[in-house]
N, C-alpha and C. Protein backbone atom coordinates (compact mmCIF):
# COMPACT_ATOMS: atom_id res chain seq x y z
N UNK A 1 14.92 37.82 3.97
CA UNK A 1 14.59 36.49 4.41
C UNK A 1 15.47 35.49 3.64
N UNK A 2 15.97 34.75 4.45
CA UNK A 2 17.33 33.22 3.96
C UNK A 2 16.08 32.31 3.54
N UNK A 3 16.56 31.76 2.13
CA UNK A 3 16.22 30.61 1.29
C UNK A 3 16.57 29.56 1.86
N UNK A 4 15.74 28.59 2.10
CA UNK A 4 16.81 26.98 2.23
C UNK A 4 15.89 26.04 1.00
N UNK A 5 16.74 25.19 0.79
CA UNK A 5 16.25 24.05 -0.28
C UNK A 5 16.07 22.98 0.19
N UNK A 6 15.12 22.20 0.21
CA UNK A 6 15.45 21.02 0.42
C UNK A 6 15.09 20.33 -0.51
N UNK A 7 15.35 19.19 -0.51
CA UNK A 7 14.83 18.11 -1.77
C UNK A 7 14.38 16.97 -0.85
N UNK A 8 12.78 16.81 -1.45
CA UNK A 8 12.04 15.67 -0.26
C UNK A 8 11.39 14.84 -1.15
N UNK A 9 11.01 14.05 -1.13
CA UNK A 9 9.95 12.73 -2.04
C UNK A 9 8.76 12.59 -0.89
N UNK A 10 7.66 12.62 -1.28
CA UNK A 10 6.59 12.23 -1.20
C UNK A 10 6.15 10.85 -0.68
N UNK A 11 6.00 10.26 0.12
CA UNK A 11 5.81 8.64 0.07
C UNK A 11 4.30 8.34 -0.27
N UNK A 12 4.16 7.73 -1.29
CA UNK A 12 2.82 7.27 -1.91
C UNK A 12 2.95 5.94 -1.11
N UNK A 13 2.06 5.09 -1.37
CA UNK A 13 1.12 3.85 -1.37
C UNK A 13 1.58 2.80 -1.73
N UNK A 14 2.82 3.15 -3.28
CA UNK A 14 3.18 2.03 -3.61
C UNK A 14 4.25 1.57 -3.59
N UNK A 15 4.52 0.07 -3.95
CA UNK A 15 5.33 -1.08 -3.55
C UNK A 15 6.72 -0.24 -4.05
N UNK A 16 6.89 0.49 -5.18
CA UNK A 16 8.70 0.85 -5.49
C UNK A 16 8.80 1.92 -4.39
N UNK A 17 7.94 2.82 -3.63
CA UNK A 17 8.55 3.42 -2.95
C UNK A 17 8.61 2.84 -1.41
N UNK A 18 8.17 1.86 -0.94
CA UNK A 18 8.67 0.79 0.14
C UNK A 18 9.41 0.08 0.24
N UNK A 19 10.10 -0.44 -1.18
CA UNK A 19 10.87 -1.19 -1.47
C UNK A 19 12.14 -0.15 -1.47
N UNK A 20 12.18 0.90 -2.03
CA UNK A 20 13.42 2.11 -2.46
C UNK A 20 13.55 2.25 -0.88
N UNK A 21 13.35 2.64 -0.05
CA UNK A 21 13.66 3.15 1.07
C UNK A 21 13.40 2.09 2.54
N UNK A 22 13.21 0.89 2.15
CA UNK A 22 13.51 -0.02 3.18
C UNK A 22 12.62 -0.01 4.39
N UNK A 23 11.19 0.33 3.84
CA UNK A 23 9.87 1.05 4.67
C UNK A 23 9.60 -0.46 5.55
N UNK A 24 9.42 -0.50 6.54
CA UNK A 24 8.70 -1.89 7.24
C UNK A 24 7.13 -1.78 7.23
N UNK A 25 6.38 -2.30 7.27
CA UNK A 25 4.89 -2.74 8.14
C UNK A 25 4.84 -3.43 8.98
N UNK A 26 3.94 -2.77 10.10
CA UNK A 26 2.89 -3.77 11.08
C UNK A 26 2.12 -3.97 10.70
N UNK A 27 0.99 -4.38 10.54
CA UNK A 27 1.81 -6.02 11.14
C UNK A 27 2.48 -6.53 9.60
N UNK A 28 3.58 -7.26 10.45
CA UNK A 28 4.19 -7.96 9.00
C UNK A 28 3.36 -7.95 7.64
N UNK A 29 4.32 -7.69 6.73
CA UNK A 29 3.30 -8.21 5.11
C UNK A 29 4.55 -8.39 4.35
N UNK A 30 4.21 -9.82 3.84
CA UNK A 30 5.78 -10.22 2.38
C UNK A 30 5.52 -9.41 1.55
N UNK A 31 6.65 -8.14 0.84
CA UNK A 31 6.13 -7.58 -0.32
C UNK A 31 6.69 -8.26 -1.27
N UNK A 32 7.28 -9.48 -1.01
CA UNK A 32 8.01 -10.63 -2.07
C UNK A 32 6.92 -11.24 -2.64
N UNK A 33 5.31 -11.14 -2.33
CA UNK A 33 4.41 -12.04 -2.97
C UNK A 33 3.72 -11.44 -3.87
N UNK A 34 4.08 -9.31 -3.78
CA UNK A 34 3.26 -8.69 -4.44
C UNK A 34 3.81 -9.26 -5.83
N UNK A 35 2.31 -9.02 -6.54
CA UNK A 35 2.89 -9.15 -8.11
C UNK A 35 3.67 -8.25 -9.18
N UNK A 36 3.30 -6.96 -9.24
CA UNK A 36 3.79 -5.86 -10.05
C UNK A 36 4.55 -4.86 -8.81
N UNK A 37 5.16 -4.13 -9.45
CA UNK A 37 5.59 -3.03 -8.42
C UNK A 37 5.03 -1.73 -8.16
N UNK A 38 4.01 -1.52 -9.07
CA UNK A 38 2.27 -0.72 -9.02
C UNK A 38 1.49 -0.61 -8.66
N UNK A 39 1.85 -2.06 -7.43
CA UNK A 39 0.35 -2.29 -6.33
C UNK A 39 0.57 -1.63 -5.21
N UNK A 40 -0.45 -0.92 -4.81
CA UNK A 40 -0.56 -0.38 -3.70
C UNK A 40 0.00 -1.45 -2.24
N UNK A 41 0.97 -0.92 -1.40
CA UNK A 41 1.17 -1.94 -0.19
C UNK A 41 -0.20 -1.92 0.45
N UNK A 42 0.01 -3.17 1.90
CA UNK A 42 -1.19 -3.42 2.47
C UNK A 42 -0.98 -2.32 3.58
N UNK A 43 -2.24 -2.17 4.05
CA UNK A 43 -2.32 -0.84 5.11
C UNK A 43 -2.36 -1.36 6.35
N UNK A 44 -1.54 -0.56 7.47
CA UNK A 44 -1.06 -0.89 8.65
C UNK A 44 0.14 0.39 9.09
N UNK A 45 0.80 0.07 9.89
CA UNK A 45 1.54 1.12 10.70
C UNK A 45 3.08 1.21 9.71
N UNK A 46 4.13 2.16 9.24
CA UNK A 46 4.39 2.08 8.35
C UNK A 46 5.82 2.70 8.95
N UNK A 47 7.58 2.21 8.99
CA UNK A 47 8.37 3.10 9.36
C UNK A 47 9.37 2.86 8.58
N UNK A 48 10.41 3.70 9.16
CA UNK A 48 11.49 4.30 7.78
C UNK A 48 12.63 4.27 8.62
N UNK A 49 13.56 3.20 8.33
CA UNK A 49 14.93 3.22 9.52
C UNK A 49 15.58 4.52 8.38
N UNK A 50 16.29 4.95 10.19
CA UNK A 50 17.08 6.03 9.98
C UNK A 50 18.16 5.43 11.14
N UNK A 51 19.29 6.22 10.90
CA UNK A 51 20.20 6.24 12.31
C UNK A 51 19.97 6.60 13.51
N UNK A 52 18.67 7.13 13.50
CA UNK A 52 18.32 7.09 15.10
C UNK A 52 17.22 6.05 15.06
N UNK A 53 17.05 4.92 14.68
CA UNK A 53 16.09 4.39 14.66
C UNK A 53 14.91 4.04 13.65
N UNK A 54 14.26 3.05 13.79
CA UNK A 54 12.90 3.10 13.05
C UNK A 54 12.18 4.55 13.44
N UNK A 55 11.47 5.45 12.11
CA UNK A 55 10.30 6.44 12.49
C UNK A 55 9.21 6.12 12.05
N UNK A 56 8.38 6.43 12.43
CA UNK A 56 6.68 5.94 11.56
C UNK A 56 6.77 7.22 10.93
N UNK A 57 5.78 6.37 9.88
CA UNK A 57 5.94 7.46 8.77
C UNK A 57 4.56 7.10 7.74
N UNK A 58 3.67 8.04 7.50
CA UNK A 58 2.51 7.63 6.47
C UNK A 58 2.32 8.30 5.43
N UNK A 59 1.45 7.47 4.82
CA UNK A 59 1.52 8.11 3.35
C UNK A 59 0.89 9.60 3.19
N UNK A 60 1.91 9.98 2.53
CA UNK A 60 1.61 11.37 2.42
C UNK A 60 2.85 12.66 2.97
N UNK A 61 3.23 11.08 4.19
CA UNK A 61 4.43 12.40 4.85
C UNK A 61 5.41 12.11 3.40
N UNK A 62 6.63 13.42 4.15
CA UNK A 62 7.60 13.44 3.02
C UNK A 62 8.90 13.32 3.56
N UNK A 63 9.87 12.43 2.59
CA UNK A 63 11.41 11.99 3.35
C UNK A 63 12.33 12.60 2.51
N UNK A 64 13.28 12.98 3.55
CA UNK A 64 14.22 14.13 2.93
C UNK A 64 15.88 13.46 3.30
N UNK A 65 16.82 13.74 2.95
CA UNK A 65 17.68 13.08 3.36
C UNK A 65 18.89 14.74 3.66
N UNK A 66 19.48 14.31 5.05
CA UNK A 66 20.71 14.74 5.47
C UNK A 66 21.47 15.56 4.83
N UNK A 67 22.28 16.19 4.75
CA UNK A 67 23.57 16.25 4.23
C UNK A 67 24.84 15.08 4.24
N UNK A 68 24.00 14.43 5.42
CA UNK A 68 25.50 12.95 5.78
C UNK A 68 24.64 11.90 5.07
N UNK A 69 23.67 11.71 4.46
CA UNK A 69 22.56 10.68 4.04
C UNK A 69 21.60 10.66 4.34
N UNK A 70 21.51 10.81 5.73
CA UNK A 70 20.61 9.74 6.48
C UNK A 70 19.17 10.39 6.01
N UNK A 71 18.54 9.43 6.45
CA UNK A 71 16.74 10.51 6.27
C UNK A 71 16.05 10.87 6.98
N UNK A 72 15.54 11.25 6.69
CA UNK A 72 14.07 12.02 7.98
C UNK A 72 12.95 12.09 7.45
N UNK A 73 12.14 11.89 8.23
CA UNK A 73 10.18 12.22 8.03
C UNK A 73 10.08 13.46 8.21
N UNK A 74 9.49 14.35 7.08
CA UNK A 74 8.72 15.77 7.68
C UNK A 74 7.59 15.01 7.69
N UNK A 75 6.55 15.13 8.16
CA UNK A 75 4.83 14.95 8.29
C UNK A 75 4.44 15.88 7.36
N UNK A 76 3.42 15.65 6.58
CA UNK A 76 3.19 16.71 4.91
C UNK A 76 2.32 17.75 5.90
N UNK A 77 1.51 17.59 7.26
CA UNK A 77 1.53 19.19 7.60
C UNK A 77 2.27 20.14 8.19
N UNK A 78 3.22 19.46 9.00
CA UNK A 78 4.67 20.30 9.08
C UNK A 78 5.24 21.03 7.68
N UNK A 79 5.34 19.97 6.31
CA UNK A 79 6.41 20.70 5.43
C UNK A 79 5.07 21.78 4.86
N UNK A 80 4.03 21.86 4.91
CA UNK A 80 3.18 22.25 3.85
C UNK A 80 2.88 23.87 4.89
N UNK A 81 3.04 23.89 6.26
CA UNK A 81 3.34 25.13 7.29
C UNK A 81 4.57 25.90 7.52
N UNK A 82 5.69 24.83 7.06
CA UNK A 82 6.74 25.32 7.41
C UNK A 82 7.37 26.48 5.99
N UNK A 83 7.20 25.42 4.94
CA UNK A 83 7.31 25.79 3.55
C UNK A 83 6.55 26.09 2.70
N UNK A 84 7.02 26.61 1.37
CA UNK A 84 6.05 27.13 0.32
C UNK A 84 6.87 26.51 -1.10
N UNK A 85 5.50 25.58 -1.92
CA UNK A 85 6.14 24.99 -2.71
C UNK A 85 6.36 25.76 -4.05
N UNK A 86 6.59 26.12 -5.07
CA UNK A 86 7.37 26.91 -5.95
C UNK A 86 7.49 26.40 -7.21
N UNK A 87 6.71 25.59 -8.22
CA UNK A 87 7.84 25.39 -9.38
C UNK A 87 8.64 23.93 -9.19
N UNK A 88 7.95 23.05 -8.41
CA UNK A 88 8.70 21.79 -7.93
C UNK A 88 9.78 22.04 -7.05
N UNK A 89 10.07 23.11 -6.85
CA UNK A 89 10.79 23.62 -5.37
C UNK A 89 10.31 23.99 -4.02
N UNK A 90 10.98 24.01 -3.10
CA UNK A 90 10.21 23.99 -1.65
C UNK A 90 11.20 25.21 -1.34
N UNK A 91 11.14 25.85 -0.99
CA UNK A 91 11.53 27.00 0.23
C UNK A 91 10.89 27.45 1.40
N UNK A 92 11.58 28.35 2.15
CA UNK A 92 11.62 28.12 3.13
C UNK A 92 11.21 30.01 3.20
């Protein structure tokens, strides 16, 4: 059986990881008014531009990036069926 690796992040709740990856909300919310970068964002519909577009994406799924960059949403029950996590490693 072939190994693959990937390397994915987790998307939590909070404001540095919406801010790191350029996440939008519906309905609109300024995250310019949050105070710390520790606060949980406000809850609503949640997506992640990629080159094919905005994807929705919620907390919990996990974003992986390309070989060319770009990123992608696994959904955490896709990666958690597809893969087996290891030691802070994911295989396949």
């Amino acid at each position: 059986m072939k190994k693959y690796y990937i390397e994915a992040e987790q998307l939590t709740g909070w404001l540095t990881m919406f801010l790191k990856y350029h996440i939008r909300i519906e309905p609109a919310a300024d995250l310019c008014d949050m105070q710390t970068m520790d606060e949980l964002v406000p809850r609503g519909r949640y997506f992640l531009p990629t080159s094919s577009g905005d994807v929705e994406i919620e907390v919990g799924d996990y974003i992986a990036s390309k070989p060319n960059g770009d990123l992608i949403v696994i959904p955490k029950d896709v990666l958690k069926q597809c893969f087996n996590t290891t030691d802070g490693e994911t295989t396949k």
